[in-house]
Protein backbone atom coordinates (compact mmCIF):
# COMPACT_ATOMS: atom_id res chain seq x y z
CA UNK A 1 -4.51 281.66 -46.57
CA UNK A 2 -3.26 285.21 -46.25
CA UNK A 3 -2.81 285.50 -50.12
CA UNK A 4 -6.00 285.67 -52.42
CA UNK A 5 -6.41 282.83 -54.61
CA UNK A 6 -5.70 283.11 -58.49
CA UNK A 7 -9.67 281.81 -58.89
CA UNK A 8 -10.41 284.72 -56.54
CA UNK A 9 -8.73 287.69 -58.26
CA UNK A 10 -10.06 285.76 -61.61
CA UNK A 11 -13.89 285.99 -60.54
CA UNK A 12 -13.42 288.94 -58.56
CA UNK A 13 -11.94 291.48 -61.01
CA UNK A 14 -13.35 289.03 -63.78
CA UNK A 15 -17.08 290.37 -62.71
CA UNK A 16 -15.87 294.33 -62.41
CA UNK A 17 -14.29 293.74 -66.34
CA UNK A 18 -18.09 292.07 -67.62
CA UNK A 19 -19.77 295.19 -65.45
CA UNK A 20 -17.82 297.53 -67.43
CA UNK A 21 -16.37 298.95 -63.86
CA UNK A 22 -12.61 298.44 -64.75
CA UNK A 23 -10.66 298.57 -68.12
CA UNK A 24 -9.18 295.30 -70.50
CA UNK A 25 -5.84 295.83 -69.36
CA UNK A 26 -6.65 296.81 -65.76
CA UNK A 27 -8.69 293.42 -64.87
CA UNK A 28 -5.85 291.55 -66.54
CA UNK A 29 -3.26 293.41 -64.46
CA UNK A 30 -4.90 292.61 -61.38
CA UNK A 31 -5.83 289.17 -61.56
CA UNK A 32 -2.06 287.93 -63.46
CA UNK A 33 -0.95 289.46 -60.38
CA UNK A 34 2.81 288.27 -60.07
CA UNK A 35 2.51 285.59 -62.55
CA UNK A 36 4.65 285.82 -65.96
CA UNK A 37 1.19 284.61 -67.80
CA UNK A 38 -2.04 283.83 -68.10
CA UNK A 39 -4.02 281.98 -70.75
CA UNK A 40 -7.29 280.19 -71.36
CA UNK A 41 -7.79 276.93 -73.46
CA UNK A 42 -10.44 274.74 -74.54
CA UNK A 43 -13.29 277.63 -75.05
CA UNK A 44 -16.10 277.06 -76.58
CA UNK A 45 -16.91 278.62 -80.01
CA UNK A 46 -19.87 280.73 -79.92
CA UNK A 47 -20.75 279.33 -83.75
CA UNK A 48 -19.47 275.41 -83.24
CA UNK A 49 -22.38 272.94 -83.96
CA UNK A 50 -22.98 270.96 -80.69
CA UNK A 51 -20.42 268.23 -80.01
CA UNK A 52 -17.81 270.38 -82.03
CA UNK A 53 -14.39 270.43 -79.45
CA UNK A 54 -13.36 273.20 -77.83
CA UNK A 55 -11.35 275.53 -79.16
CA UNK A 56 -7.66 274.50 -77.51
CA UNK A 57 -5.42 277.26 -78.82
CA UNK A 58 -4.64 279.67 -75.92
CA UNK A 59 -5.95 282.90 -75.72
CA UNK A 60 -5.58 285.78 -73.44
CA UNK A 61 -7.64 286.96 -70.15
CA UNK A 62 -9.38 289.35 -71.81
CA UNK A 63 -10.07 287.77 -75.08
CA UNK A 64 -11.39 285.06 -72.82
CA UNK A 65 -13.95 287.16 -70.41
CA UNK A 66 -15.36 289.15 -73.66
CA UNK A 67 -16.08 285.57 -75.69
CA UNK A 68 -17.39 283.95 -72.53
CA UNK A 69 -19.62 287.43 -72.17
CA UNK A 70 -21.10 286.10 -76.16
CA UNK A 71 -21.46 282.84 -74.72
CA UNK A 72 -24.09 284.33 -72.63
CA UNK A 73 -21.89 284.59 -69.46
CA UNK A 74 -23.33 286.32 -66.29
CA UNK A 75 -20.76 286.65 -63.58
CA UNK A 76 -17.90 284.45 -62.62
CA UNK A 77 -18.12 282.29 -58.30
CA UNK A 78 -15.43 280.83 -57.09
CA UNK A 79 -15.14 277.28 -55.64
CA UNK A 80 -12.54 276.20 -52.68
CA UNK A 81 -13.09 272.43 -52.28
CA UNK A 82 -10.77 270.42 -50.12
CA UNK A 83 -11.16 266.64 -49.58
CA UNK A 84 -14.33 265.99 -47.60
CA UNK A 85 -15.66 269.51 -48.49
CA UNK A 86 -16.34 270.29 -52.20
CA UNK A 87 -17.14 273.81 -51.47
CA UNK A 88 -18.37 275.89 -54.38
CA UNK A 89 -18.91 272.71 -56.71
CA UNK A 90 -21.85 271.83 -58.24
CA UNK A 91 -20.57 269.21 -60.64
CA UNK A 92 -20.29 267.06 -63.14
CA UNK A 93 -17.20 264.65 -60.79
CA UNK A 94 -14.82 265.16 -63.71
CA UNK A 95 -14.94 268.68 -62.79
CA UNK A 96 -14.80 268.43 -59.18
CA UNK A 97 -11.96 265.70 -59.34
CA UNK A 98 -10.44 268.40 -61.49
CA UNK A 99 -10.99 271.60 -59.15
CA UNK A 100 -10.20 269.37 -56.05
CA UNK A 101 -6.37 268.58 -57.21
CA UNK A 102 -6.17 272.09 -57.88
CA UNK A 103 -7.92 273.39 -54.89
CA UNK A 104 -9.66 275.93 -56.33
CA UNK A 105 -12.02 276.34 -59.44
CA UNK A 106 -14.02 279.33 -61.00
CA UNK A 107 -17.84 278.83 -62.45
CA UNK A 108 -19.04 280.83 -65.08
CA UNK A 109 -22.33 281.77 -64.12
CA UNK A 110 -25.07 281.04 -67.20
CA UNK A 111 -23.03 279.34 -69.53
CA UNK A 112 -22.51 275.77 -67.96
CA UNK A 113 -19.13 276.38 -68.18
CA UNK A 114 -15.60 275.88 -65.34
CA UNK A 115 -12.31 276.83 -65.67
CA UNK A 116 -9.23 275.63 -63.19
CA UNK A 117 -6.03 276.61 -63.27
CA UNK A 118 -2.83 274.77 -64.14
CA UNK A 119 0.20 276.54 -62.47
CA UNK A 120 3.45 276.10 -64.24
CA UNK A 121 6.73 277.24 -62.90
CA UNK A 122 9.66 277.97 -64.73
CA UNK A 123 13.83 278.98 -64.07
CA UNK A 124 16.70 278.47 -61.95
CA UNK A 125 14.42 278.54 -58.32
CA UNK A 126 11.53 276.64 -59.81
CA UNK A 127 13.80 273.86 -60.80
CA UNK A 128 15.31 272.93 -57.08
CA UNK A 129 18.63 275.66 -57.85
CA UNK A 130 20.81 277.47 -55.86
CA UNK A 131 18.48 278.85 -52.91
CA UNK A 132 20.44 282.25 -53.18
CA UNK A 133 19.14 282.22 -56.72
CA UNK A 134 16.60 285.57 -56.68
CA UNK A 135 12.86 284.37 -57.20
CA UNK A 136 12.50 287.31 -59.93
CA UNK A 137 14.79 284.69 -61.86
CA UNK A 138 11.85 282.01 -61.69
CA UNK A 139 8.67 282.78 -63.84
CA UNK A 140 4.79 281.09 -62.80
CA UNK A 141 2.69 280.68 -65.75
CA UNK A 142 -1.18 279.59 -65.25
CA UNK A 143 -3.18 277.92 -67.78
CA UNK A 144 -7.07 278.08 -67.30
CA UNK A 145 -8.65 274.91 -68.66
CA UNK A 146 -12.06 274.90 -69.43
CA UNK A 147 -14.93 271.81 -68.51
CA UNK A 148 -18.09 271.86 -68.50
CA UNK A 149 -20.27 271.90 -65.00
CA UNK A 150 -23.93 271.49 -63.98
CA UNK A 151 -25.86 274.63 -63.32
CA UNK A 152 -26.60 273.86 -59.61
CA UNK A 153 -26.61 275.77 -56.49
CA UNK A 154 -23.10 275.21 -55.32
CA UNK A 155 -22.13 273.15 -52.64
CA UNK A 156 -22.05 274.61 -49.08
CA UNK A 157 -21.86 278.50 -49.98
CA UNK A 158 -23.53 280.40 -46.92
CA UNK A 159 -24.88 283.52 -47.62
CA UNK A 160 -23.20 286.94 -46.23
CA UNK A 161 -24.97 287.21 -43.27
CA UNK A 162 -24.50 283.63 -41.84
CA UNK A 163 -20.80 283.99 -43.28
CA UNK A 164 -20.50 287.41 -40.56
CA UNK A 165 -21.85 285.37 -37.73
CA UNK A 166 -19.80 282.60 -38.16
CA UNK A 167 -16.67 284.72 -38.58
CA UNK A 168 -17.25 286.55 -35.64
CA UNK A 169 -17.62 283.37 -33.64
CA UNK A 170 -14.92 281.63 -35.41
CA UNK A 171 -12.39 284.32 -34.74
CA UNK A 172 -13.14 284.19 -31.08
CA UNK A 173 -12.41 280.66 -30.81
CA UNK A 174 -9.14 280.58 -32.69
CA UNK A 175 -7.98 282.98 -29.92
CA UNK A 176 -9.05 280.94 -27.38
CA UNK A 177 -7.87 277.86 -28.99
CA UNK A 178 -4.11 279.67 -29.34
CA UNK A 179 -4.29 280.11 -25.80
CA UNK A 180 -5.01 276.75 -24.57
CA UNK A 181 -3.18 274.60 -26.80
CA UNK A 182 0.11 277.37 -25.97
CA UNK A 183 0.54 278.59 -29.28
CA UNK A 184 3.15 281.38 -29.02
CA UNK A 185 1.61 282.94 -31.99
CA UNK A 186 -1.19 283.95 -29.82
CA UNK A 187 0.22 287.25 -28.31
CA UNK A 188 2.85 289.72 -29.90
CA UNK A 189 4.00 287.34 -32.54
CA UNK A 190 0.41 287.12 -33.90
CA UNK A 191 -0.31 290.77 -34.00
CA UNK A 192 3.13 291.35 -35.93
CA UNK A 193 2.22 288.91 -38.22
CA UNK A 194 -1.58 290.15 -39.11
CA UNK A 195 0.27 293.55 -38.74
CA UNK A 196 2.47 292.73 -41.65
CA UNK A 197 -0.11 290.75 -43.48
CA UNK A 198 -2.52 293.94 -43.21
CA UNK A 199 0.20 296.15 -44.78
CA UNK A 200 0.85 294.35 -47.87
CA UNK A 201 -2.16 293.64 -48.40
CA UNK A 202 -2.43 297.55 -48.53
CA UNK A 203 0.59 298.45 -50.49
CA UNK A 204 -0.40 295.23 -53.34
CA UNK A 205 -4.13 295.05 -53.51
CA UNK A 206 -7.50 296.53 -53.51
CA UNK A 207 -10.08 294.30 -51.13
CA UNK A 208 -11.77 292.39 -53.87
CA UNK A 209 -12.85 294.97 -56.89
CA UNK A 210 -14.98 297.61 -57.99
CA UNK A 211 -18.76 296.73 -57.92
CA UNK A 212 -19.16 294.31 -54.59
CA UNK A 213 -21.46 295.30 -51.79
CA UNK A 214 -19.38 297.04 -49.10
CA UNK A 215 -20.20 293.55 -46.60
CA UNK A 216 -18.26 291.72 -48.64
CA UNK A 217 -15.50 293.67 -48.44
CA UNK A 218 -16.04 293.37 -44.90
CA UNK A 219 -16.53 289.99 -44.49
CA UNK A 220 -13.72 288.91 -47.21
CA UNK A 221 -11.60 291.36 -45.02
CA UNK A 222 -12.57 289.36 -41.56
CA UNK A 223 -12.32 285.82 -43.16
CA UNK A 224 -8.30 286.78 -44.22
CA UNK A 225 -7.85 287.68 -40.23
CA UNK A 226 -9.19 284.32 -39.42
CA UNK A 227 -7.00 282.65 -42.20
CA UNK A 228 -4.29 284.25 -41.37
CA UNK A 229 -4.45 283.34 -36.96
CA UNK A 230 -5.03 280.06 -38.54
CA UNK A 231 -1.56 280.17 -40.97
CA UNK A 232 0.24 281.40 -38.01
CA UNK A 233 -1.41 278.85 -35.48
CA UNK A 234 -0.46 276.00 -38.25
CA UNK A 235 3.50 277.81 -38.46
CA UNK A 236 6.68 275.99 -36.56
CA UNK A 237 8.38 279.82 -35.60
CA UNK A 238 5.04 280.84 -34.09
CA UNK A 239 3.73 277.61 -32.02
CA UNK A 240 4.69 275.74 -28.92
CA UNK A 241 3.86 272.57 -29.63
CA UNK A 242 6.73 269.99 -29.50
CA UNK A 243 4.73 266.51 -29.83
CA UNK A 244 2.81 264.80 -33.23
CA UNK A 245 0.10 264.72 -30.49
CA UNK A 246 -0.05 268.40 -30.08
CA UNK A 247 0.46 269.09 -33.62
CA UNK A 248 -2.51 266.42 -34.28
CA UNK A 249 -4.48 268.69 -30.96
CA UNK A 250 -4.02 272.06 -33.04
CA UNK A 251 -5.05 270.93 -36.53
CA UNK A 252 -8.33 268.80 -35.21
CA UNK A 253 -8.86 271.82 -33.06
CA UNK A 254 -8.25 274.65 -35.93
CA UNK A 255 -10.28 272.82 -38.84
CA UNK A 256 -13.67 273.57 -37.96
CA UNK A 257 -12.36 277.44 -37.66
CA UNK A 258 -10.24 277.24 -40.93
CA UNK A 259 -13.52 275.85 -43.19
CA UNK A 260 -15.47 278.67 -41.73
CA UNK A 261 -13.24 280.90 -43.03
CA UNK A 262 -12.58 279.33 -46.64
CA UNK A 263 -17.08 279.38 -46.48
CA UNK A 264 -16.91 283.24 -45.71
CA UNK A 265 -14.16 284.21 -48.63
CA UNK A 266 -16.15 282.10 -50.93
CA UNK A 267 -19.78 284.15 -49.88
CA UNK A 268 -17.59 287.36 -50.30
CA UNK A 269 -16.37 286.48 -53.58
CA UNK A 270 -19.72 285.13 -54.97
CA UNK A 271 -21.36 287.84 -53.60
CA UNK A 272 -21.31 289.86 -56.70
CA UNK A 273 -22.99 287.32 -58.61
CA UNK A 274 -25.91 287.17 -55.65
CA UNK A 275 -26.42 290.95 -55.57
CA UNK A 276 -27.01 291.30 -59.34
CA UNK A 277 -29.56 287.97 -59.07
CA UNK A 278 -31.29 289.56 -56.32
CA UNK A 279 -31.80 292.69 -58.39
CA UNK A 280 -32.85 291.31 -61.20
C-alpha cells in the first residue's frame, strides 16, 4: 500500500487536467509514472448512433481525458474493491468482476462510463530472467479498457470526515496490535521504514494534485501511514511471528485496520469530485 495506485494518479491528476489546473503533457507525466505506456481503448464516439461499438483503436491519456470531457465527463473516483468489499463500485457485475481481478477501477463521473487497467510487462526481468538483470531492462505497459457502469452512489465510500476519525482510531490500533502480537516492525524498524517511505514519496510525488481540498491531502497522507504499518506488519524481515497460527492472528487482526485505510484513500481521492458537487 505505500505506492499510489495507477487508478489513483489516473483520477487524481486526471481531475487537475479537466480543471485546467495542470498542462496535457504534465497530467500524462504524472499519472504514466514509471510505466513505458499508457493507452485507452474501447471509447465511445461522441457522434456513434446508440449500439454503435466502441471505438477499440488505442489512443493516448490525453486524447482520452479531452474526448471523455465531450462526452460530457465531470470528474474521474476511484474504486478499490477486494473480495467481500467492492469498494468504489456501483455496477453493472461485468464491471465489478472486471475491476475486482484488477483491484482497482476508475469511474468517470457523468458519462456512465469505467475504465480498468490491464498491466502488461515486458523484457528480460518481466519474463522470469537472470535476477541480476537491471529492472530499467523490463518495460510495464497499461492498457485502460473501457465498460460501461451504473450511475450509483458507490459502494462503501465514507465521506472525509468519518474517513479522519477512523484513521485516527485505526492507526492507534495497528500500534497496539504490533505490540501484542510481537511484531518487530513495531519499534525502530517501523519508523525506518515510514521514514524511508516518507522520503520518496517526497523526492517522486506531489500528495495527490493541484485542485483537492487541503483534508484530503491530509487524510490521503494519514491513510498511506496506516498502509504502510500495515505492509510492514504483513512483511517476513519486520515480524516475529514464526507459526501459520500467528501469521493467521496478524492478518484477522490487521484487516479491519487495512479496509479502513483503503476507505480513507478512496474519500481522499474522490474528494475532488465531492467538493465541486457540493459547490455546484
Amino acid at each position: 500500500m505505500l505506492d499510489e495506485p495507477r487508478s489513483g494518479r489516473l483520477a487524481a491528476w486526471g481531475n487537475a487536467l479537466l480543471a485546467g489546473l495542470v498542462s496535457p503533457d504534465d497530467a500524462a507525466h504524472r499519472i504514466s509514472g514509471s510505466d513505458a505506456s499508457h493507452r485507452v481503448v474501447d471509447l465511445p464516439e461522441r457522434s456513434a448512433p446508440p449500439g454503435a461499438a466502441p471505438d477499440a483503436t488505442p489512443v493516448g491519456l490525453t486524447l482520452a481525458i479531452g474526448r471523455l470531457r465531450t462526452l460530457g465527463a465531470t470528474g474521474l473516483c476511484v474504486a478499490l474493491p477486494v473480495a467481500g468489499h467492492p469498494l468504489g463500485l456501483s455496477g453493472p457485475p461485468d464491471f465489478n468482476a472486471r475491476a475486482l481481478e484488477a483491484g482497482e477501477a476508475v469511474i468517470v463521473v457523468g458519462v456512465g462510463i469505467g475504465l480498468v487497467p490491464e498491466v502488461h510487462r515486458a523484457g528480460p526481468a518481466a519474463a522470469g530472467g537472470d535476477a541480476a538483470i537491471s529492472a530499467e531492462d523490463a518495460h510495464t505497459e497499461v492498457v485502460w479498457r473501457c465498460r460501461p457502469v451504473r450511475e450509483a452512489p458507490p459502494a462503501d465510500v465514507p465521506s472525509l470526515g468519518e474517513a479522519e476519525r477512523e484513521l485516527a482510531e485505526a492507526l492507534r490500533d495497528a500500534t497496539e496490535t504490533l505490540s501484542r502480537l510481537n511484531v518487530a516492525g513495531s519499534g525502530p524498524a517501523t519508523a525506518a521504514a515510514l521514514d524511508a517511505y516518507r522520503a520518496r514519496a517526497e523526492r517522486g510525488r506531489e500528495v495527490l494534485a493541484p485542485g483537492y481540498p487541503p483534508r484530503a491531502v491530509r487524510v490521503f497522507e494519514l491513510a498511506q501511514r496506516v498502509g504502510a504499518l500495515v505492509d510492514i506488519a504483513y512483511g517476513p524481515e519486520h515480524g516475529g511471528a514464526v507459526s501459520a497460527s500467528e501469521i493467521a492472528a496478524r492478518a484477522q487482526a490487521l484487516r479491519p485496520v487495512e479496509r479502513t485505510a483503503r476507505r480513507a484513500r478512496v474519500a481522499a481521492y474522490n474528494a475532488y469530485v465531492e467538493q465541486r458537487l457540493r459547490q455546484g
